[in-house]
Protein backbone atom coordinates (compact mmCIF):
# COMPACT_ATOMS: atom_id res chain seq x y z
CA UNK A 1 51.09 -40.71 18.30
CA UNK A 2 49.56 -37.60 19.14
CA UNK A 3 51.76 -37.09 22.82
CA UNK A 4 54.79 -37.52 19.74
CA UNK A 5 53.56 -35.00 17.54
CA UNK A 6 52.66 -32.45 20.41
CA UNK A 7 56.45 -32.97 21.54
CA UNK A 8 57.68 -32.41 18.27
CA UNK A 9 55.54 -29.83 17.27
CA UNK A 10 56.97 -27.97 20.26
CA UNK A 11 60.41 -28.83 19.68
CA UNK A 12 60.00 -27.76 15.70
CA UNK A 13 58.97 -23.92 17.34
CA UNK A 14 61.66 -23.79 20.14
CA UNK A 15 64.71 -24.63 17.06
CA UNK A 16 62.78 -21.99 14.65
CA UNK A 17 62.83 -19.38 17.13
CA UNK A 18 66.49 -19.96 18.19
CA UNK A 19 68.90 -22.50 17.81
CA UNK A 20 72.97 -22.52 17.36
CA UNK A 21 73.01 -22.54 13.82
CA UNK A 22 72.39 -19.58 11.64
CA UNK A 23 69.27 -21.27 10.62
CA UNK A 24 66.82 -19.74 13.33
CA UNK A 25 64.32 -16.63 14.33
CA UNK A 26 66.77 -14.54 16.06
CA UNK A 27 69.71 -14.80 13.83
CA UNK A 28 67.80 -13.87 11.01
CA UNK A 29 66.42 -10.72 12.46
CA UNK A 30 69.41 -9.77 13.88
CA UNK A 31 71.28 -10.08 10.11
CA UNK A 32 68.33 -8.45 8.26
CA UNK A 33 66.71 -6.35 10.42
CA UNK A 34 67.26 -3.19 8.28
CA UNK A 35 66.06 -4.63 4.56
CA UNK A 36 63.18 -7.12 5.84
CA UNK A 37 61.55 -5.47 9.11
CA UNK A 38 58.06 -5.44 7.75
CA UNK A 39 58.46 -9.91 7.70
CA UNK A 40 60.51 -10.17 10.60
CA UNK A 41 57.91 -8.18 12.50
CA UNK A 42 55.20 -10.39 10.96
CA UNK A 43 57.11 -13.77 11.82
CA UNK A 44 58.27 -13.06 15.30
CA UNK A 45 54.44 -12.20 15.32
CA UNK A 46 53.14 -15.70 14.24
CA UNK A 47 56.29 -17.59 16.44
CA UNK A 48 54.68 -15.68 19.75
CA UNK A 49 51.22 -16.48 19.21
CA UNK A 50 52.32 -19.94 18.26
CA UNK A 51 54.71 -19.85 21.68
CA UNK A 52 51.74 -18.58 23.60
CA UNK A 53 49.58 -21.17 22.70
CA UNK A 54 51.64 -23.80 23.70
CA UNK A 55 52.96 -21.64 26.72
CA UNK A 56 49.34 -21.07 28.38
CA UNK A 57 48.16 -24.49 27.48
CA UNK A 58 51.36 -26.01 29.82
CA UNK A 59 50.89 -23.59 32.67
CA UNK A 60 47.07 -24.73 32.50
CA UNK A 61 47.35 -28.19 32.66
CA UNK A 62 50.73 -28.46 34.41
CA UNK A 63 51.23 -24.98 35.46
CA UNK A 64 54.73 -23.82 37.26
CA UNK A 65 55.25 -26.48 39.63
CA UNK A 66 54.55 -29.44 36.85
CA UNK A 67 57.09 -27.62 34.71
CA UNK A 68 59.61 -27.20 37.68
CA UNK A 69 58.92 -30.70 38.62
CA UNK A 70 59.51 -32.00 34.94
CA UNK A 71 62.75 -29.64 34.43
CA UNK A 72 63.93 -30.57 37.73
CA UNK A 73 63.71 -34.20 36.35
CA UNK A 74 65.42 -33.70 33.07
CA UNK A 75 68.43 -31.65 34.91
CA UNK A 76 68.80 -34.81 37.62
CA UNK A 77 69.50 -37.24 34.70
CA UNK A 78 71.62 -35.19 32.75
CA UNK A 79 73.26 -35.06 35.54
CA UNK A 80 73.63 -38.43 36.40
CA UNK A 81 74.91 -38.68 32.78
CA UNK A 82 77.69 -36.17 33.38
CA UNK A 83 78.58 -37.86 36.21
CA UNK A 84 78.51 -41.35 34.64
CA UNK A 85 81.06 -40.00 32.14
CA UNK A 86 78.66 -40.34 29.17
CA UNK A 87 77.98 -36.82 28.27
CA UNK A 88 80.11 -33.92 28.47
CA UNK A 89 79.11 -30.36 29.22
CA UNK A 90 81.73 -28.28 27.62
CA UNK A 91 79.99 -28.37 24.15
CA UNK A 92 77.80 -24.80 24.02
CA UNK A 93 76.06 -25.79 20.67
CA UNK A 94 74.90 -29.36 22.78
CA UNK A 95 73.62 -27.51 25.58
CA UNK A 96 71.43 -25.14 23.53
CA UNK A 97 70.24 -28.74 21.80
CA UNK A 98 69.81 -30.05 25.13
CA UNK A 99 67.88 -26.72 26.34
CA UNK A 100 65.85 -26.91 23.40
CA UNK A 101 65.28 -30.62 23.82
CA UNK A 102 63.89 -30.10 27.72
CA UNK A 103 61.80 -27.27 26.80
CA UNK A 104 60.21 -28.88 23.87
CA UNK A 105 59.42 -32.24 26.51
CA UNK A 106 57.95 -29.71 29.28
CA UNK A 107 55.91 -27.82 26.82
CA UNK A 108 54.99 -31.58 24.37
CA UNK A 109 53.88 -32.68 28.25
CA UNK A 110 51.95 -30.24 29.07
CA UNK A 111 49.74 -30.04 26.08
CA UNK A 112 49.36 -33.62 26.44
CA UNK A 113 48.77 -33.83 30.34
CA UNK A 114 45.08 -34.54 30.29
CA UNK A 115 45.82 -36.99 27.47
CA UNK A 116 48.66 -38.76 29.42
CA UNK A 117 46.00 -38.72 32.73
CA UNK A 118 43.32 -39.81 30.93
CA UNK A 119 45.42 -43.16 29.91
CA UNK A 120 47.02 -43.53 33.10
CA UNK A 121 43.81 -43.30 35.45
CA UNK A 122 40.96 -44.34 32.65
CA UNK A 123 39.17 -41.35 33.80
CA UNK A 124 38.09 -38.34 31.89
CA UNK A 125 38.88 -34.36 31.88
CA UNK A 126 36.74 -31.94 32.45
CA UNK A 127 37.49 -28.77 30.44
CA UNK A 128 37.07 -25.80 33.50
CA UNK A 129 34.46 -22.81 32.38
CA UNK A 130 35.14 -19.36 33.69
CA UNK A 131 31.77 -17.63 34.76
C-alpha cells in the first residue's frame, strides 16, 4: 500500500505542476502572472521543494542509470503496444498522460526501492551517513 501511495503521490505532483488541461502549475502562472505573482511565486516554491524531495530521494536509491533503466523499460512496451496496434501515438494530450504516467512510476520506484529490495531479498537497508 505504501509502494501505491508513493506512486501516486508522485503522479498527483507531476499533473499539478503540468498537465494538458488548463487545470495545472504552469498554465496558471502563465494566465495570472501579472495579478497573483506574490502566490504563484509561493506555489511554484512549495511544488520544487516537493519535486526535489522526491527527485533526490530517486537519484539516491536508484540514481541515473535505475531511472534510465526503468524509462528505457516503460518506452520498450509502449512500444510494443504501438506496434501491436493497441495504442496510437498521434494523440498529444495522451502522450503528456503517458509522460506523466512514466515519470510518476520512475520517481513512485525510486522512493520505494529499498522497500521493494527489502521484500524481494528479506534483507535490510542501511541508511548511508556522510562523515
Amino acid at each position: 500500500m505504501g509502494i501505491l501511495l508513493r506512486w501516486l503521490g508522485a503522479f498527483l505532483l507531476l499533473a499539478a505542476i503540468f498537465n494538458p488541461t488548463q487545470w495545472n502549475y504552469v498554465s496558471w502562472a502563465r494566465d495570472a502572472w501579472g495579478t497573483q505573482t506574490p502566490l504563484i511565486v509561493f506555489t511554484g516554491l512549495i511544488l520544487a521543494v516537493i519535486a526535489m524531495v522526491y527527485l533526490v530521494a530517486t537519484l539516491r536509491s536508484i540514481g541515473i542509470l535505475g531511472a534510465i533503466i526503468i524509462a528505457a523499460v516503460f518506452a520498450a512496451g509502449l512500444w510494443v503496444l504501438t506496434d501491436w496496434g493497441l495504442l496510437g501515438l498521434q494523440n498529444s494530450a495522451l502522450n503528456v498522460w503517458l509522460g506523466i504516467l512514466v515519470l510518476s512510476l520512475i520517481l513512485g520506484i525510486g522512493l520505494s526501492w529499498s522497500i521493494l529490495r527489502q521484500r524481494l531479498s528479506g534483507q535490510q537497508t542501511m541508511d548511508e551517513v556522510d562523515g
